[in-house]
PDB file of N, CA and C in Angstrom:
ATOM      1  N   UNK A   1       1.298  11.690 -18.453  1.00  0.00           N
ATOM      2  CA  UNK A   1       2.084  11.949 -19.635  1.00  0.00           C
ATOM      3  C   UNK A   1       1.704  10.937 -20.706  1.00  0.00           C
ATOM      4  N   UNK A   2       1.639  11.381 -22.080  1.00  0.00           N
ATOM      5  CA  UNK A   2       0.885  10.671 -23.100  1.00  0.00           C
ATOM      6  C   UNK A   2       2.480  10.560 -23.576  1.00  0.00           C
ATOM      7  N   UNK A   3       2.265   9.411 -24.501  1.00  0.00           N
ATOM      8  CA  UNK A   3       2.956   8.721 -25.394  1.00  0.00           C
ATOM      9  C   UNK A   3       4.336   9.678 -26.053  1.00  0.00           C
ATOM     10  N   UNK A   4       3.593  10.300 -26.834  1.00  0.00           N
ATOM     11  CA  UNK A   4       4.265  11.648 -27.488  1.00  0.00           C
ATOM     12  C   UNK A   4       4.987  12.150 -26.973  1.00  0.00           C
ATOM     13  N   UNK A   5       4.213  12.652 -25.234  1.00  0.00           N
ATOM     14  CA  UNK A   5       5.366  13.948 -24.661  1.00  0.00           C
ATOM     15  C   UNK A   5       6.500  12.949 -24.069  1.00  0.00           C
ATOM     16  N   UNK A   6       6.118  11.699 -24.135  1.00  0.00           N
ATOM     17  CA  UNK A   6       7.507  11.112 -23.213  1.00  0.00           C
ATOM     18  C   UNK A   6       8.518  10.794 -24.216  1.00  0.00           C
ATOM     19  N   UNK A   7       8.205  10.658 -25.714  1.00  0.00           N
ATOM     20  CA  UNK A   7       8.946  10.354 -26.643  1.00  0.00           C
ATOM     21  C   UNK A   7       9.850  11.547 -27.072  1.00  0.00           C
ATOM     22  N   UNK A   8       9.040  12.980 -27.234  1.00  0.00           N
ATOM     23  CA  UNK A   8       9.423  14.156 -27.184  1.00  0.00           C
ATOM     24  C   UNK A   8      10.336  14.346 -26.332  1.00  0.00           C
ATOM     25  N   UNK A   9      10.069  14.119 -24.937  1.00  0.00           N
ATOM     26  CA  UNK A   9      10.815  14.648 -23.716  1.00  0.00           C
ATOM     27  C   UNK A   9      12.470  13.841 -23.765  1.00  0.00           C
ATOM     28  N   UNK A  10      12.324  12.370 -24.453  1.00  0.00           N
ATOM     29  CA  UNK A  10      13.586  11.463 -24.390  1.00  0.00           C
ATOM     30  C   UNK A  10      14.105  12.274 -25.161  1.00  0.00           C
ATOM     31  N   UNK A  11      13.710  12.745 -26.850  1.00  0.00           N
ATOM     32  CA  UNK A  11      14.614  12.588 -28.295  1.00  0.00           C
ATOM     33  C   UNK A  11      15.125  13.862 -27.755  1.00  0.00           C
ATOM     34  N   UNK A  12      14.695  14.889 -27.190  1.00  0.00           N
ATOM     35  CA  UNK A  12      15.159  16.364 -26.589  1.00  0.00           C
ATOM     36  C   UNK A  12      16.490  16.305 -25.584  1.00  0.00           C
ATOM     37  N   UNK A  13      15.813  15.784 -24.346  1.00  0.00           N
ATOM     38  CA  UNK A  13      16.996  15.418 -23.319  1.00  0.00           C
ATOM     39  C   UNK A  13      18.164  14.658 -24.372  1.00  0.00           C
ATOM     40  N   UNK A  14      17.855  13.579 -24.927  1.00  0.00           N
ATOM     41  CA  UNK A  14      19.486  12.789 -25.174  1.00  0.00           C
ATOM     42  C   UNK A  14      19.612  12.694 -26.757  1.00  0.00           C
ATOM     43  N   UNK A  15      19.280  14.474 -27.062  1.00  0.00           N
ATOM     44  CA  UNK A  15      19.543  14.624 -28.471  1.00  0.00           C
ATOM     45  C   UNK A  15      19.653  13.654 -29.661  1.00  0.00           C
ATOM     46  N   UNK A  16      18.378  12.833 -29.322  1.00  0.00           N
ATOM     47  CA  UNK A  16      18.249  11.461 -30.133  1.00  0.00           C
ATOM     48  C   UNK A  16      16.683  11.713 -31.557  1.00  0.00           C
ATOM     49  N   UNK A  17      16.913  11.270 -32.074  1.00  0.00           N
ATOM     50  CA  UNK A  17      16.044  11.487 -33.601  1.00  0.00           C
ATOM     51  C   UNK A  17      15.072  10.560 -33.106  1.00  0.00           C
ATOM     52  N   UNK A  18      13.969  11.559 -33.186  1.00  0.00           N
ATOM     53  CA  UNK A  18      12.588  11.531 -32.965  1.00  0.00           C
ATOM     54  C   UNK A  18      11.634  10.133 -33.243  1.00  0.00           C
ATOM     55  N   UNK A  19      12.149  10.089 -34.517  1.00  0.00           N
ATOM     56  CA  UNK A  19      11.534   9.062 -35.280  1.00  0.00           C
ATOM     57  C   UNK A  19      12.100   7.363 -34.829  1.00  0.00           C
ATOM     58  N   UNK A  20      13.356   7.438 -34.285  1.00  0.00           N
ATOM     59  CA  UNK A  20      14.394   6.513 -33.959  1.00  0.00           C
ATOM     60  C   UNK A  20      13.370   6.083 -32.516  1.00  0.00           C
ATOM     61  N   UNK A  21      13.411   7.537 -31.369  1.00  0.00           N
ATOM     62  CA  UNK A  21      12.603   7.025 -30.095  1.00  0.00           C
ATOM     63  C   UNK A  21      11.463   6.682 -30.214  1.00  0.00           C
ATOM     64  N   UNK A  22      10.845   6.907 -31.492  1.00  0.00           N
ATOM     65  CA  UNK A  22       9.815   7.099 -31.490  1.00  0.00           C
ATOM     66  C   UNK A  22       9.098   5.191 -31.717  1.00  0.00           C
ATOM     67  N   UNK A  23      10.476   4.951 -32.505  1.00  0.00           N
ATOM     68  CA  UNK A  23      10.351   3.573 -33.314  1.00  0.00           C
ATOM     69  C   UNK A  23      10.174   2.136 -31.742  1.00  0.00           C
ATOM     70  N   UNK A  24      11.328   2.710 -31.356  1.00  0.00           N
ATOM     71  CA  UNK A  24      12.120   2.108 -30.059  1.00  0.00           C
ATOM     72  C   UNK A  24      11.119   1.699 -29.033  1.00  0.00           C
ATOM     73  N   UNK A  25      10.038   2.958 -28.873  1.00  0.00           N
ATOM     74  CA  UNK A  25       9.389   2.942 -27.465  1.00  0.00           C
ATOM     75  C   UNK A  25       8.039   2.278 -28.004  1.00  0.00           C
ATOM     76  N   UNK A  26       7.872   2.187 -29.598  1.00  0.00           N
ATOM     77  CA  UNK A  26       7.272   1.250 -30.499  1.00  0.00           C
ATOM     78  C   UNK A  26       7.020  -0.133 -29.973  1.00  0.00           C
ATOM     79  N   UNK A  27       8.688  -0.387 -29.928  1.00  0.00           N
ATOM     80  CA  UNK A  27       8.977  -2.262 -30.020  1.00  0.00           C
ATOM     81  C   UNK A  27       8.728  -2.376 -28.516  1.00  0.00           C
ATOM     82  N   UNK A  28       9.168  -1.592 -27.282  1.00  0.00           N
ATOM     83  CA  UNK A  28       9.011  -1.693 -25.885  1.00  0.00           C
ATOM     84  C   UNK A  28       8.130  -2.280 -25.468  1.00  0.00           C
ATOM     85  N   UNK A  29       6.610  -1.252 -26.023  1.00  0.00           N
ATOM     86  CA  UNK A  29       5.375  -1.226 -25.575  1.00  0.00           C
ATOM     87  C   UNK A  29       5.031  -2.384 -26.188  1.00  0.00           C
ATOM     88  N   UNK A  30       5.079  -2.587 -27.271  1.00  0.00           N
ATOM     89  CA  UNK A  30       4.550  -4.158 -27.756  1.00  0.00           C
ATOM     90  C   UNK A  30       4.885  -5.229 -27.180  1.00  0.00           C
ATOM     91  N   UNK A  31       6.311  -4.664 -26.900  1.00  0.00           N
ATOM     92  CA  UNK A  31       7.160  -6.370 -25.724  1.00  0.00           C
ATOM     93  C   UNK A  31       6.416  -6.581 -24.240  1.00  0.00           C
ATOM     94  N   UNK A  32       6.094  -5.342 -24.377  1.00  0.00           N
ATOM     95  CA  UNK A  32       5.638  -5.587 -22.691  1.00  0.00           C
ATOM     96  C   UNK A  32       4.156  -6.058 -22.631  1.00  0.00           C
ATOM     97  N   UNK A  33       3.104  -5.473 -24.008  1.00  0.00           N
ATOM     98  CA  UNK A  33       1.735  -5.941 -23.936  1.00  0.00           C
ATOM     99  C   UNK A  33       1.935  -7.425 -24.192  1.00  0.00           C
ATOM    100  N   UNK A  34       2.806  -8.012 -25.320  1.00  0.00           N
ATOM    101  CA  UNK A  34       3.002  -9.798 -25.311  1.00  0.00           C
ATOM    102  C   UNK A  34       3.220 -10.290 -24.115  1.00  0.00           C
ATOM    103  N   UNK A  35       3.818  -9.966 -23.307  1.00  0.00           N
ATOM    104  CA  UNK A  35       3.968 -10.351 -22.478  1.00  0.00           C
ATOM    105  C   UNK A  35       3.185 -10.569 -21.260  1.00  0.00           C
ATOM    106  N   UNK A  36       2.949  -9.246 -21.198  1.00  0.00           N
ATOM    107  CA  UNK A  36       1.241  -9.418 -19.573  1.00  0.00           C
ATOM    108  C   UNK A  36       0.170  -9.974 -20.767  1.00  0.00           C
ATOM    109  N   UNK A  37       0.327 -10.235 -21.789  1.00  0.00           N
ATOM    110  CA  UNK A  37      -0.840 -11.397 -22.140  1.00  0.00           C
ATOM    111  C   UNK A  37      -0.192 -12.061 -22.438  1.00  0.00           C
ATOM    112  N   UNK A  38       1.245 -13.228 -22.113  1.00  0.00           N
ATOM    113  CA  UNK A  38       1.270 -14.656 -21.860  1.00  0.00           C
ATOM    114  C   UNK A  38       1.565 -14.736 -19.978  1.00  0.00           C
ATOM    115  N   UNK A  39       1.193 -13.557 -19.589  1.00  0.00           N
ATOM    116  CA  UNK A  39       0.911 -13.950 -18.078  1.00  0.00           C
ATOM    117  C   UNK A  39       2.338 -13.671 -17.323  1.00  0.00           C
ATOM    118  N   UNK A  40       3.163 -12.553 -18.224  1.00  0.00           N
ATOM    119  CA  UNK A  40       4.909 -12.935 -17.713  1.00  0.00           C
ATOM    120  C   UNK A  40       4.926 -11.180 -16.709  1.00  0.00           C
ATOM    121  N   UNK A  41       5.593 -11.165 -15.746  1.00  0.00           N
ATOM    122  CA  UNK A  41       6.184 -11.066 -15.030  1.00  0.00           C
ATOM    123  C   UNK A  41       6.675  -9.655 -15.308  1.00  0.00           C
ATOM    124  N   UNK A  42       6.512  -8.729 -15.198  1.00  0.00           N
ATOM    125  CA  UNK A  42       7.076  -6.914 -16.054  1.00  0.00           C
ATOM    126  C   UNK A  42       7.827  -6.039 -14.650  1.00  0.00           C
ATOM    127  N   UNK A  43       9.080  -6.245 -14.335  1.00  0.00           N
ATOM    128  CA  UNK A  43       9.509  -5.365 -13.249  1.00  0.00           C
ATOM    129  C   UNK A  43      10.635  -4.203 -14.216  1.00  0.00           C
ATOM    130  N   UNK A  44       9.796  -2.941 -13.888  1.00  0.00           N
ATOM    131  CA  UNK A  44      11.044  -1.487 -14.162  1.00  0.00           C
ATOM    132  C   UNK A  44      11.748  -1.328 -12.993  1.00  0.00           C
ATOM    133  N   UNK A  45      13.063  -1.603 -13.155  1.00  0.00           N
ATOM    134  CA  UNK A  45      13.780  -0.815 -11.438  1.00  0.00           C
ATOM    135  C   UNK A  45      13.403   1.196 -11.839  1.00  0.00           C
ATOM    136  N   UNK A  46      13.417   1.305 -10.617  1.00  0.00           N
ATOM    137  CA  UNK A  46      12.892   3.022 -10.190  1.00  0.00           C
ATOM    138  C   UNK A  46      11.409   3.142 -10.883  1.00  0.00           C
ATOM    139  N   UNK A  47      10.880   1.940 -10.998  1.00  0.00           N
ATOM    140  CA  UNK A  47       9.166   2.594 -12.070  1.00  0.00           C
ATOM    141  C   UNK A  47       8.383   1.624 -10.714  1.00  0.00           C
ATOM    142  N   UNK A  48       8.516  -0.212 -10.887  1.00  0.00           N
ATOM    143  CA  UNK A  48       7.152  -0.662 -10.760  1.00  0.00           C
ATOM    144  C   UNK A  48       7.499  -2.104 -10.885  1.00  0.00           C
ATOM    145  N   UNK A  49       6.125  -2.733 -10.729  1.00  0.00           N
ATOM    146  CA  UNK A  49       6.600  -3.999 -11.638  1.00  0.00           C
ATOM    147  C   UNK A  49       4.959  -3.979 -11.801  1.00  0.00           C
ATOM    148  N   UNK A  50       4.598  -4.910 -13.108  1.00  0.00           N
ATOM    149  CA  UNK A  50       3.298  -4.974 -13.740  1.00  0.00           C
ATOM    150  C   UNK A  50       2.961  -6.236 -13.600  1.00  0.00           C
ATOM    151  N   UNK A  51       2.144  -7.181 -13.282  1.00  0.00           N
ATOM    152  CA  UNK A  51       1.820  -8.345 -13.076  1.00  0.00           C
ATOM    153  C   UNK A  51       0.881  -8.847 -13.434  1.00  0.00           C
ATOM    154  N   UNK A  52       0.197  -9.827 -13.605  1.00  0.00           N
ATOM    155  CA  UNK A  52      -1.914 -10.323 -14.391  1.00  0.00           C
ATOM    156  C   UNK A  52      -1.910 -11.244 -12.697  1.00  0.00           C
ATOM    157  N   UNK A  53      -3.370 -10.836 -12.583  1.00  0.00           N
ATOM    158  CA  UNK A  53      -4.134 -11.582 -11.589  1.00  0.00           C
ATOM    159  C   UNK A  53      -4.896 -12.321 -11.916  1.00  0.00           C
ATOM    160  N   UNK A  54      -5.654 -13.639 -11.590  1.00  0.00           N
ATOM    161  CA  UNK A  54      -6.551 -13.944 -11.854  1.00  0.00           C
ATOM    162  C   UNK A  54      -7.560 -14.047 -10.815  1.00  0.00           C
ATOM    163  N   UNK A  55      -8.888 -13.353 -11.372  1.00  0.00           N
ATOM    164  CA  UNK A  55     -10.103 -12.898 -10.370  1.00  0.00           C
ATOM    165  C   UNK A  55     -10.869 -14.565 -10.589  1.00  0.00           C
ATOM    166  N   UNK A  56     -11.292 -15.286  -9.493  1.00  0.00           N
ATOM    167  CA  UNK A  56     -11.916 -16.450 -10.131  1.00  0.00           C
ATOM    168  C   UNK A  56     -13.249 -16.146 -10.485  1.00  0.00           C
ATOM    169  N   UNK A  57     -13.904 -17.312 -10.501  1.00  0.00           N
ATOM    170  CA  UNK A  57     -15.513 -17.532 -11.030  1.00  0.00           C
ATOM    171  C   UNK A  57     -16.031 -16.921  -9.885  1.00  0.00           C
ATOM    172  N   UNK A  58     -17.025 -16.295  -9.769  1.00  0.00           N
ATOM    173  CA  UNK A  58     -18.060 -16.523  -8.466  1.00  0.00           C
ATOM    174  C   UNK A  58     -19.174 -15.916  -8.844  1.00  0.00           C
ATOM    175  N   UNK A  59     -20.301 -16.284  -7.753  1.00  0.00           N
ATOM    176  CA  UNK A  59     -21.527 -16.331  -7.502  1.00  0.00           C
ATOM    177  C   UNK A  59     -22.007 -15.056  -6.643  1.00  0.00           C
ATOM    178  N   UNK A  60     -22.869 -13.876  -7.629  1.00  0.00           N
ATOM    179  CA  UNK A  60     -23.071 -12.958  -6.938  1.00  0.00           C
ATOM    180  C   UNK A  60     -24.436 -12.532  -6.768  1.00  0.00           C
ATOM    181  N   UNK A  61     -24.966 -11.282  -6.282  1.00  0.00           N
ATOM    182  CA  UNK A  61     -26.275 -10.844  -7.219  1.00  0.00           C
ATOM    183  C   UNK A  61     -26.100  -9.524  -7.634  1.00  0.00           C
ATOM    184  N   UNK A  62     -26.959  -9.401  -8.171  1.00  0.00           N
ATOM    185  CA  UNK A  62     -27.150  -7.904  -8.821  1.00  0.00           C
ATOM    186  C   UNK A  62     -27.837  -7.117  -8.105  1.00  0.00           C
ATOM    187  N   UNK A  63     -28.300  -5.664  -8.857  1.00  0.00           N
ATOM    188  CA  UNK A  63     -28.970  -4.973  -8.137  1.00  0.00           C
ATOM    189  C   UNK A  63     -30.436  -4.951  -7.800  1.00  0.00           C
ATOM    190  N   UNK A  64     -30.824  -6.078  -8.591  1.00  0.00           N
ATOM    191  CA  UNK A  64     -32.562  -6.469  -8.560  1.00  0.00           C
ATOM    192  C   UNK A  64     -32.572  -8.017  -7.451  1.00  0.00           C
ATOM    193  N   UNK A  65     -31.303  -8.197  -6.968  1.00  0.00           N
ATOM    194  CA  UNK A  65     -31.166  -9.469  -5.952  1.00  0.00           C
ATOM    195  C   UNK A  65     -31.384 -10.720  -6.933  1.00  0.00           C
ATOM    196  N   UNK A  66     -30.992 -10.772  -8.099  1.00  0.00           N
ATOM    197  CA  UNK A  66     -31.209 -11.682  -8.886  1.00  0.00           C
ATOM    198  C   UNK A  66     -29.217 -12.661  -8.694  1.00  0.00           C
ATOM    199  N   UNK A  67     -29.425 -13.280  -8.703  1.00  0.00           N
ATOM    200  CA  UNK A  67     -28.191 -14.358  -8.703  1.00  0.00           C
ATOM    201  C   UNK A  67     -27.480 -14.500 -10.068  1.00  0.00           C
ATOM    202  N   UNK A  68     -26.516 -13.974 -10.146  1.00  0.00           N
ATOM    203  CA  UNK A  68     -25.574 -13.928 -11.016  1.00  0.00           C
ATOM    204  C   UNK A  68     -24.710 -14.569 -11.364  1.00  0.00           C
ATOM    205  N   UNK A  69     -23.619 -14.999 -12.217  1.00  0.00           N
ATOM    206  CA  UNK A  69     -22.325 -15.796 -12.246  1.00  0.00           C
ATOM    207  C   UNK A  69     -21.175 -15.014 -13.452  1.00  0.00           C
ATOM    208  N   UNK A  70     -20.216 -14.513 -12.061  1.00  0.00           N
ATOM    209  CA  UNK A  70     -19.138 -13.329 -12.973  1.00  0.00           C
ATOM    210  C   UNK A  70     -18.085 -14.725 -13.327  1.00  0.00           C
ATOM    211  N   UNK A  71     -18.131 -14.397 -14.775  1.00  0.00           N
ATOM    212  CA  UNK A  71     -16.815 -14.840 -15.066  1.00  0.00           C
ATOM    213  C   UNK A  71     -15.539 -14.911 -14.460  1.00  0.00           C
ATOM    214  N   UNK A  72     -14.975 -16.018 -14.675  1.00  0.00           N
ATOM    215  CA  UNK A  72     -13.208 -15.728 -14.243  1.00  0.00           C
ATOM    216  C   UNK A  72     -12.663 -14.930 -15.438  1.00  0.00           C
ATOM    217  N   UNK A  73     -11.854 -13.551 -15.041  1.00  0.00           N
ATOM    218  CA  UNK A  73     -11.376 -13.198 -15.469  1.00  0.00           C
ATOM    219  C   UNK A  73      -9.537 -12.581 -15.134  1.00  0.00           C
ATOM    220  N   UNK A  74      -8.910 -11.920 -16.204  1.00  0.00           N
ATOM    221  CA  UNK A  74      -7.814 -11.604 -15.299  1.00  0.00           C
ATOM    222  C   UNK A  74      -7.315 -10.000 -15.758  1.00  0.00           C
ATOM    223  N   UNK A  75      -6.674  -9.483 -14.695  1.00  0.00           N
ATOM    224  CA  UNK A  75      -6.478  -8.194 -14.324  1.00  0.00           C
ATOM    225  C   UNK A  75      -4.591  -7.897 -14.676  1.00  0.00           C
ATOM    226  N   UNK A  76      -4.531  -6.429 -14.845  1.00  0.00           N
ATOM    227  CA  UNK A  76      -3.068  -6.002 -14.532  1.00  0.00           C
ATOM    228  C   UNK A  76      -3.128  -5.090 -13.402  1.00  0.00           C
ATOM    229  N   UNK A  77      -2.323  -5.689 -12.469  1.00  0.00           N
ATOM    230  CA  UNK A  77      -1.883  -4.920 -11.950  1.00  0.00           C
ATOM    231  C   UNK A  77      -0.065  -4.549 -11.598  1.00  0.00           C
ATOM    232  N   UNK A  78      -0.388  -3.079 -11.187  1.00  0.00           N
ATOM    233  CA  UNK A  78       1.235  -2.393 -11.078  1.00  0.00           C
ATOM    234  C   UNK A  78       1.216  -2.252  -9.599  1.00  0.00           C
ATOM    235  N   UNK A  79       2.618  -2.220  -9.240  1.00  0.00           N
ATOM    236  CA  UNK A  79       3.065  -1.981  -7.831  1.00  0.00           C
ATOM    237  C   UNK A  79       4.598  -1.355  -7.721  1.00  0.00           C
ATOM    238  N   UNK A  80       4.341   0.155  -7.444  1.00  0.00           N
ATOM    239  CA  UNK A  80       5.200   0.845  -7.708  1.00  0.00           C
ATOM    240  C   UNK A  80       6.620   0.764  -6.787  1.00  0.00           C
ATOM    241  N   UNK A  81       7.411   0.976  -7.225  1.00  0.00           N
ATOM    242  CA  UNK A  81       9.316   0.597  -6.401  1.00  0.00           C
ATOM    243  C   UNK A  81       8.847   1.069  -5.421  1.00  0.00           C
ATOM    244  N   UNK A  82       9.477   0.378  -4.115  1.00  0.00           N
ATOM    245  CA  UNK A  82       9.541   0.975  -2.721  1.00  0.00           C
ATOM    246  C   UNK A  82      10.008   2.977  -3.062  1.00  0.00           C
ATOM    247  N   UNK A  83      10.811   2.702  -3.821  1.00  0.00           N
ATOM    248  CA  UNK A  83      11.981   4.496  -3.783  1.00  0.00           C
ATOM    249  C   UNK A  83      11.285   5.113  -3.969  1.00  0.00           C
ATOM    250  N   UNK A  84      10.439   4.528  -5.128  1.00  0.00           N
ATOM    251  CA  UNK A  84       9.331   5.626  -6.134  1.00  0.00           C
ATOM    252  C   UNK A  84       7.960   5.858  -4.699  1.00  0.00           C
ATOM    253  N   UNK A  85       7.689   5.237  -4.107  1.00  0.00           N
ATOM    254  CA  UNK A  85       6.517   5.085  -3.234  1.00  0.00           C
ATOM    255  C   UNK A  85       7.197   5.980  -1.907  1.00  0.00           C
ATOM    256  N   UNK A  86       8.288   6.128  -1.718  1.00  0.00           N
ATOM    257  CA  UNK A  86       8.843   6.611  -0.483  1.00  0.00           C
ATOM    258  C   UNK A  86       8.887   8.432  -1.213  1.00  0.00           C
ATOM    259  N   UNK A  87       9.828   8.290  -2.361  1.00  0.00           N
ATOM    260  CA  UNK A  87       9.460   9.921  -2.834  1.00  0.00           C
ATOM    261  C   UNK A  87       8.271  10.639  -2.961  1.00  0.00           C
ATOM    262  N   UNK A  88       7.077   9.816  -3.189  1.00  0.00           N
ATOM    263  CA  UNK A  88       5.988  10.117  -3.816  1.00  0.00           C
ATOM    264  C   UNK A  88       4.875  10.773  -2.211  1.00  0.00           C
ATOM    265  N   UNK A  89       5.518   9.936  -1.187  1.00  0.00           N
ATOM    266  CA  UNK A  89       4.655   9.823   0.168  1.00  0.00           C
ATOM    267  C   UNK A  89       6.020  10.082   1.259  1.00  0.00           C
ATOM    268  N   UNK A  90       6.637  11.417   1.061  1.00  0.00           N
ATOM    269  CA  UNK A  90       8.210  11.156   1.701  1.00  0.00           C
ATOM    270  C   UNK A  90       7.414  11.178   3.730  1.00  0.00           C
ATOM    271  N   UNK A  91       6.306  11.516   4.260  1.00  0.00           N
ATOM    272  CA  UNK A  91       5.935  11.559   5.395  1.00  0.00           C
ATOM    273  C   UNK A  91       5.363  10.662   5.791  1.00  0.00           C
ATOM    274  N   UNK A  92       5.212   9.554   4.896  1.00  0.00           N
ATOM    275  CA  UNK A  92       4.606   8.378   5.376  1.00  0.00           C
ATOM    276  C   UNK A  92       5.543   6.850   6.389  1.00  0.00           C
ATOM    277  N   UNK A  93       5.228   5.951   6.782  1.00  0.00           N
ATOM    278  CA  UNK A  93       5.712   5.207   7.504  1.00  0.00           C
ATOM    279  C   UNK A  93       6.991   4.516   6.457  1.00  0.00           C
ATOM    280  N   UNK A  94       6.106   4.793   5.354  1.00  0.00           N
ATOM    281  CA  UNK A  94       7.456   3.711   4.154  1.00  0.00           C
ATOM    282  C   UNK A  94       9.171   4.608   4.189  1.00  0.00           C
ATOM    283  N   UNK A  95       8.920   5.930   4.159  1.00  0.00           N
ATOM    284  CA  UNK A  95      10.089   6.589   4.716  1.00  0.00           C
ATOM    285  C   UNK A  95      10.806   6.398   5.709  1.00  0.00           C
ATOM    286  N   UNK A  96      10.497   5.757   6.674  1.00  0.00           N
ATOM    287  CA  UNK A  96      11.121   5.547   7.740  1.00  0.00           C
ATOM    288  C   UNK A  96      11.904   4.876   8.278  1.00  0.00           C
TER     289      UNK A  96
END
């Protein structure tokens, strides 16, 4: 789901002005990108939580066996609610 249809789908369901959700889910998304870039901490109850990793330095090669050096860099990752992971996989062990 893109941007739009979820903004669409809110202002519809809770008969709210378009432009208002539209503004709202504006300031959200910005709060949440400041944030996984000062490294903070993003938990939705029933969604997830969003987190930054850091991958370190290391020493690799390439595909010509030449010796390389990957940057440290850092990652987002999400890890979805147990509930959301149990609905999503209801036959799996997490159901149980």
């Amino acid at each position: 789901m893109e941007n739009i249809e979820l903004i669409k789908r809110i202002s519809e369901k809770y008969n709210l002005d378009y432009k208002q959700v539209e503004a709202l889910a504006g300031v959200i998304f910005d709060e949440m990108s400041l944030a996984l870039l000062n490294h903070e901490f993003i938990q939705l109850p029933k969604v997830g939580k969003f987190f930054i990793k850091t991958r370190p330095e290391k020493s690799t090669e390439n595909r010509r066996g030449q010796d390389i050096r990957v940057k440290e860099k850092h990652v987002i990752h999400f890890k979805a609610d147990l509930e959301l992971r149990k609905k999503l996989n209801p036959k799996s062990r997490l159901s149980e």
